[in-house]
C-alpha atoms as a PDB file:
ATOM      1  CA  UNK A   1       4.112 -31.260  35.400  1.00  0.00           C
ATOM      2  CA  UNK A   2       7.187 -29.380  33.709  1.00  0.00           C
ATOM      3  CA  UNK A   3       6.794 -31.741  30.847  1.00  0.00           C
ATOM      4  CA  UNK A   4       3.071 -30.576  30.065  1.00  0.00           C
ATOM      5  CA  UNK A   5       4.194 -27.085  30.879  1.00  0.00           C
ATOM      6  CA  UNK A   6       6.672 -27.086  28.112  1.00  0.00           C
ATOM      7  CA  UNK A   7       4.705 -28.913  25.209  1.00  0.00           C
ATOM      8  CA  UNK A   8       1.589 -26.509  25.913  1.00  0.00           C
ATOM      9  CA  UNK A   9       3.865 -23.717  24.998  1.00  0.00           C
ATOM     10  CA  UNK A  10       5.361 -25.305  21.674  1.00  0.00           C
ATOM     11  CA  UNK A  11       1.277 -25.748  20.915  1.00  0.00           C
ATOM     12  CA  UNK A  12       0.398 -21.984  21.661  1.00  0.00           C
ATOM     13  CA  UNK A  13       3.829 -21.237  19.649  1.00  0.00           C
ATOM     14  CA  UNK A  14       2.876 -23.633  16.713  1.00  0.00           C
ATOM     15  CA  UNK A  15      -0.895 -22.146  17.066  1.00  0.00           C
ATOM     16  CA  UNK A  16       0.280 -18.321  16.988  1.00  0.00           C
ATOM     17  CA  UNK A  17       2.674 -19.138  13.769  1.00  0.00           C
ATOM     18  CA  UNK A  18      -0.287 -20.925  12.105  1.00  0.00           C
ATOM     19  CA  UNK A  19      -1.994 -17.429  12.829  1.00  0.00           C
ATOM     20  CA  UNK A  20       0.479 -15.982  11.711  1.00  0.00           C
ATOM     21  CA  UNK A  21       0.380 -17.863   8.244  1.00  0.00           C
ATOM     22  CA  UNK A  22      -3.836 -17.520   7.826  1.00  0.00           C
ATOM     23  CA  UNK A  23      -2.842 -13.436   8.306  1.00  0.00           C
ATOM     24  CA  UNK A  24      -0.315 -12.687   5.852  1.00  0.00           C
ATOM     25  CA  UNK A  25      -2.214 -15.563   3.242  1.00  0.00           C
ATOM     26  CA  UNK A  26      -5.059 -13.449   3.931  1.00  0.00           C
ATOM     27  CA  UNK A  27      -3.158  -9.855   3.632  1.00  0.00           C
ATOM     28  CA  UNK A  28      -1.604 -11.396   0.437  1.00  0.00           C
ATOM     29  CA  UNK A  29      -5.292 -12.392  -1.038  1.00  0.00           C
ATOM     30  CA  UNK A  30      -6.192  -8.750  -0.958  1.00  0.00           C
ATOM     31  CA  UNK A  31      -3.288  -7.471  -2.792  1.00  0.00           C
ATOM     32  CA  UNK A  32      -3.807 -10.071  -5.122  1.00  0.00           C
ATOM     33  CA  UNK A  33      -7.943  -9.042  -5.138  1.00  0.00           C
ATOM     34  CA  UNK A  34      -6.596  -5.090  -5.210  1.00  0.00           C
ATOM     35  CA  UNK A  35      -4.017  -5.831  -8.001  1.00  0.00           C
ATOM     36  CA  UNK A  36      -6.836  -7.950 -10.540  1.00  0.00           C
ATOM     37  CA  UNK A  37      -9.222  -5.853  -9.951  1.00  0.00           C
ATOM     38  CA  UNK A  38      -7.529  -2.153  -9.327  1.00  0.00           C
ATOM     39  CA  UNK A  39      -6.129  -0.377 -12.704  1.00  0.00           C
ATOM     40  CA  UNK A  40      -5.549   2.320 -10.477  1.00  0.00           C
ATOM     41  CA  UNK A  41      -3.224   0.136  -8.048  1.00  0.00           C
ATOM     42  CA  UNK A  42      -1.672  -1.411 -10.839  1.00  0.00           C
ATOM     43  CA  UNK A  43      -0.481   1.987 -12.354  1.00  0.00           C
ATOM     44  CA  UNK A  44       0.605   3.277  -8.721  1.00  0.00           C
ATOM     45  CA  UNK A  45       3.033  -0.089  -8.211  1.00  0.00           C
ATOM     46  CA  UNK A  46       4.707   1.062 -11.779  1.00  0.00           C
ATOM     47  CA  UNK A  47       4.898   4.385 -10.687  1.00  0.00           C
ATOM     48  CA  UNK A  48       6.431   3.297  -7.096  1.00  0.00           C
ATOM     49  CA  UNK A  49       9.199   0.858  -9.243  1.00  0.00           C
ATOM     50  CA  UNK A  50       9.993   3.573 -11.271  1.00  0.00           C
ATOM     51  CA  UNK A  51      10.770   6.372  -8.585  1.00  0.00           C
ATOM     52  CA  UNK A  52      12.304   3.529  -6.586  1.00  0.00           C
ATOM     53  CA  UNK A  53      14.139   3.214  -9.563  1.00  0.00           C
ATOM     54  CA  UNK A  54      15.154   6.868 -10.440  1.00  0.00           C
ATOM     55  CA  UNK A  55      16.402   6.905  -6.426  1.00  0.00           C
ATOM     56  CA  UNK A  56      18.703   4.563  -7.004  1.00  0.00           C
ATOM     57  CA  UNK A  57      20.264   5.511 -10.793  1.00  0.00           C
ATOM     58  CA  UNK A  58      20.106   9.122  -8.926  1.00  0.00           C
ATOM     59  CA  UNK A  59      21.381   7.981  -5.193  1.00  0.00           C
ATOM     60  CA  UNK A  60      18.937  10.044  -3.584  1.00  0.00           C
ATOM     61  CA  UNK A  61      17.686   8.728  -0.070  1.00  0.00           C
ATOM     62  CA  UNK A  62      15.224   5.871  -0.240  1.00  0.00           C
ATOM     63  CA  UNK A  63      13.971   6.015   2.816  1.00  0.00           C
ATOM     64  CA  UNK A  64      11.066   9.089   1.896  1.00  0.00           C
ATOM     65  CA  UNK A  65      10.498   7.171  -1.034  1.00  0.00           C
ATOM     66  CA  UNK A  66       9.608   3.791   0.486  1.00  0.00           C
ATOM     67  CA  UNK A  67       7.039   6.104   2.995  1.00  0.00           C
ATOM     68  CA  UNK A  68       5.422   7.995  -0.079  1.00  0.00           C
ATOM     69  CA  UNK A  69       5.161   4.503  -1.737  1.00  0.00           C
ATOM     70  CA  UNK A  70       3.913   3.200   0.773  1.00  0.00           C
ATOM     71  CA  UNK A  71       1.025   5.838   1.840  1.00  0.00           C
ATOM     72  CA  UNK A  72       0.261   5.784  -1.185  1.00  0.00           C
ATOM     73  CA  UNK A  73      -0.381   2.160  -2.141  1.00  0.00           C
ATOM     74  CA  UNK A  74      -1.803   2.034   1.814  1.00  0.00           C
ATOM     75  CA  UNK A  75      -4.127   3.956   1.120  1.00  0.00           C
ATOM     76  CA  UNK A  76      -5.758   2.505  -2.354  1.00  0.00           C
ATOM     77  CA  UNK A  77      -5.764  -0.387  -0.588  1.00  0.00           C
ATOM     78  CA  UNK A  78      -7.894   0.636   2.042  1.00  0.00           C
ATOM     79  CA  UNK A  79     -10.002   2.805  -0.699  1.00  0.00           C
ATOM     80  CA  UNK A  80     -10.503  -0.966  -2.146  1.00  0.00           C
ATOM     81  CA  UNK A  81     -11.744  -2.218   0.533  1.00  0.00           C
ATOM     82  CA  UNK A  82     -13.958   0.515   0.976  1.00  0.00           C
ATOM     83  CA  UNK A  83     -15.486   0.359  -2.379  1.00  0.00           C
ATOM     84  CA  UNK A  84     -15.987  -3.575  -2.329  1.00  0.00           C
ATOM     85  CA  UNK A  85     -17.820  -3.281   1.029  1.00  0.00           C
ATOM     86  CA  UNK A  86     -20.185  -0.265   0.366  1.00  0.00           C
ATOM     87  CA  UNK A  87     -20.468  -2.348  -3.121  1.00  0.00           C
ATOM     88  CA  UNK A  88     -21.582  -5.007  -1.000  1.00  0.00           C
ATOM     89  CA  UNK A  89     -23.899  -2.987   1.461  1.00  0.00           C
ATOM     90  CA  UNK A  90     -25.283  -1.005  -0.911  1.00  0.00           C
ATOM     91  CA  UNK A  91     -25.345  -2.251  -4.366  1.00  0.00           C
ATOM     92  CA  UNK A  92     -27.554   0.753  -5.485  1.00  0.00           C
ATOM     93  CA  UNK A  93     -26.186   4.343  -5.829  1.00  0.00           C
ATOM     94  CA  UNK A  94     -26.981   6.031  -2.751  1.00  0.00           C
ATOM     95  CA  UNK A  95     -25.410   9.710  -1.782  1.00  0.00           C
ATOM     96  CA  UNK A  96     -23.095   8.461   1.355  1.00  0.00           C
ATOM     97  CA  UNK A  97     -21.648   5.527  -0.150  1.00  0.00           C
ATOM     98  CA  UNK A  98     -20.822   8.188  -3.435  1.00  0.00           C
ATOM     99  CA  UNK A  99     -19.244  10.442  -0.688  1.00  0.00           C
ATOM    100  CA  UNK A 100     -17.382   7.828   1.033  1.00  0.00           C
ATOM    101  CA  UNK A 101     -16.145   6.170  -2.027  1.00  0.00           C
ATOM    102  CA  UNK A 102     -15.196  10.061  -3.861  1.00  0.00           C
ATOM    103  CA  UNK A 103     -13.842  10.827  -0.356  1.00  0.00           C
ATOM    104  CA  UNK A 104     -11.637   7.657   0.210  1.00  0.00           C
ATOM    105  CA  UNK A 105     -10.127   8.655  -3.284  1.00  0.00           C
ATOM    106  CA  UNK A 106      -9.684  11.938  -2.458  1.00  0.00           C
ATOM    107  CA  UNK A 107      -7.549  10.926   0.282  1.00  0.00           C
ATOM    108  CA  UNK A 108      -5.128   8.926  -2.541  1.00  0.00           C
ATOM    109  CA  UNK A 109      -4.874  11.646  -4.652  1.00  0.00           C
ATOM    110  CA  UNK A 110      -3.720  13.877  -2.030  1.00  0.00           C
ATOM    111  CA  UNK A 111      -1.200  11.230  -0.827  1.00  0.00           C
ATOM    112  CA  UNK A 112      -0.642  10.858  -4.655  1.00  0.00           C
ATOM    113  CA  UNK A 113       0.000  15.055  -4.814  1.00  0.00           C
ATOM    114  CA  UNK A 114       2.248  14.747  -1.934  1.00  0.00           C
ATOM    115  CA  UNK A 115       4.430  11.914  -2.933  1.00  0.00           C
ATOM    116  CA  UNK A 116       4.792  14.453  -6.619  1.00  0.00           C
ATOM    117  CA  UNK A 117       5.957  16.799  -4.675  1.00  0.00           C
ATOM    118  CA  UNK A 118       8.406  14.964  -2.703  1.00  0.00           C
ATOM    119  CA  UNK A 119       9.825  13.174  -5.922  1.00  0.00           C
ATOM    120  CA  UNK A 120      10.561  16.846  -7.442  1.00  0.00           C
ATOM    121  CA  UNK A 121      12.142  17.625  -4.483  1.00  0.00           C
ATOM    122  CA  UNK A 122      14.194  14.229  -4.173  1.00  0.00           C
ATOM    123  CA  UNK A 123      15.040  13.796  -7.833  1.00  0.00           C
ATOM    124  CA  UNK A 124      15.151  17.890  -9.620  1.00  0.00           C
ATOM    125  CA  UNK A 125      18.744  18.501  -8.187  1.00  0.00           C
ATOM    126  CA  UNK A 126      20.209  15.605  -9.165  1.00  0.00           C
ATOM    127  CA  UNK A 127      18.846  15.419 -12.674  1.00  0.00           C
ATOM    128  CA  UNK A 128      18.775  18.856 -13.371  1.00  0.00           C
ATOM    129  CA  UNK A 129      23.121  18.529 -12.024  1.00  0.00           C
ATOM    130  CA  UNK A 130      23.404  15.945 -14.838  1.00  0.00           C
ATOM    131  CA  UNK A 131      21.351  18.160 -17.657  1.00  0.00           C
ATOM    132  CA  UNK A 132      23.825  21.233 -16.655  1.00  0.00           C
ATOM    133  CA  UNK A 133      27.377  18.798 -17.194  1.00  0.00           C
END
């Protein structure tokens, strides 16, 4: 009876990593879907490298920048998958879907806004203690 015992849990163990696999192939397939498809996604990745970039060259803290990145490219993704459903459930314009969709973006830019904000905070002292050398 041990015997069974044990191989039953290297089959629930071998089961939950082939889970595991199907999720992140899947998670992967819509940034893929998000980064053919989403000019806006594409320009927010460049934007992320580059202020993940500036933090190092400036050695400001990372940390706030890997969150702002991170809520912001969160949140497109989500505003994707928004768009491609009501695309799907209602292929002509109709006033919610329009406020969904213009409201789902309004909640990038404002992460967008934020994450400005926080990169003039993070990266003014330092730069502007290099223009005054």
């Amino acid at each position: 009876m041990a015997r069974l015992s044990q191989g039953a849990g290297k089959d629930t163990r071998a089961l939950s990593l082939l889970r595991l696999k199907r999720a992140f192939g899947y998670a992967f397939e819509g940034l893929a879907y998000a980064w053919r498809t989403g000019p806006n996604f594409r320009l927010e990745v460049g934007v992320a490298a580059l202020a993940v970039f500036l933090g190092v060259v400036l050695g400001v803290n990372l940390a706030p920048i890997f969150l702002a990145v991170g809520l912001v490219l969160g949140l497109e993704l989500l505003n994707t998958a928004l768009e491609a459903a009501l695309d799907l459930l209602a292929p002509s314009p109709h006033p919610l879907a329009k406020a969904a969709k213009d409201t789902a973006a309004a909640a990038v830019l404002v992460a967008s806004l934020a994450s400005l904000l926080l990169g003039l905070y993070l990266f003014l002292p330092p730069i502007l203690e290099i223009l005054a050398r």
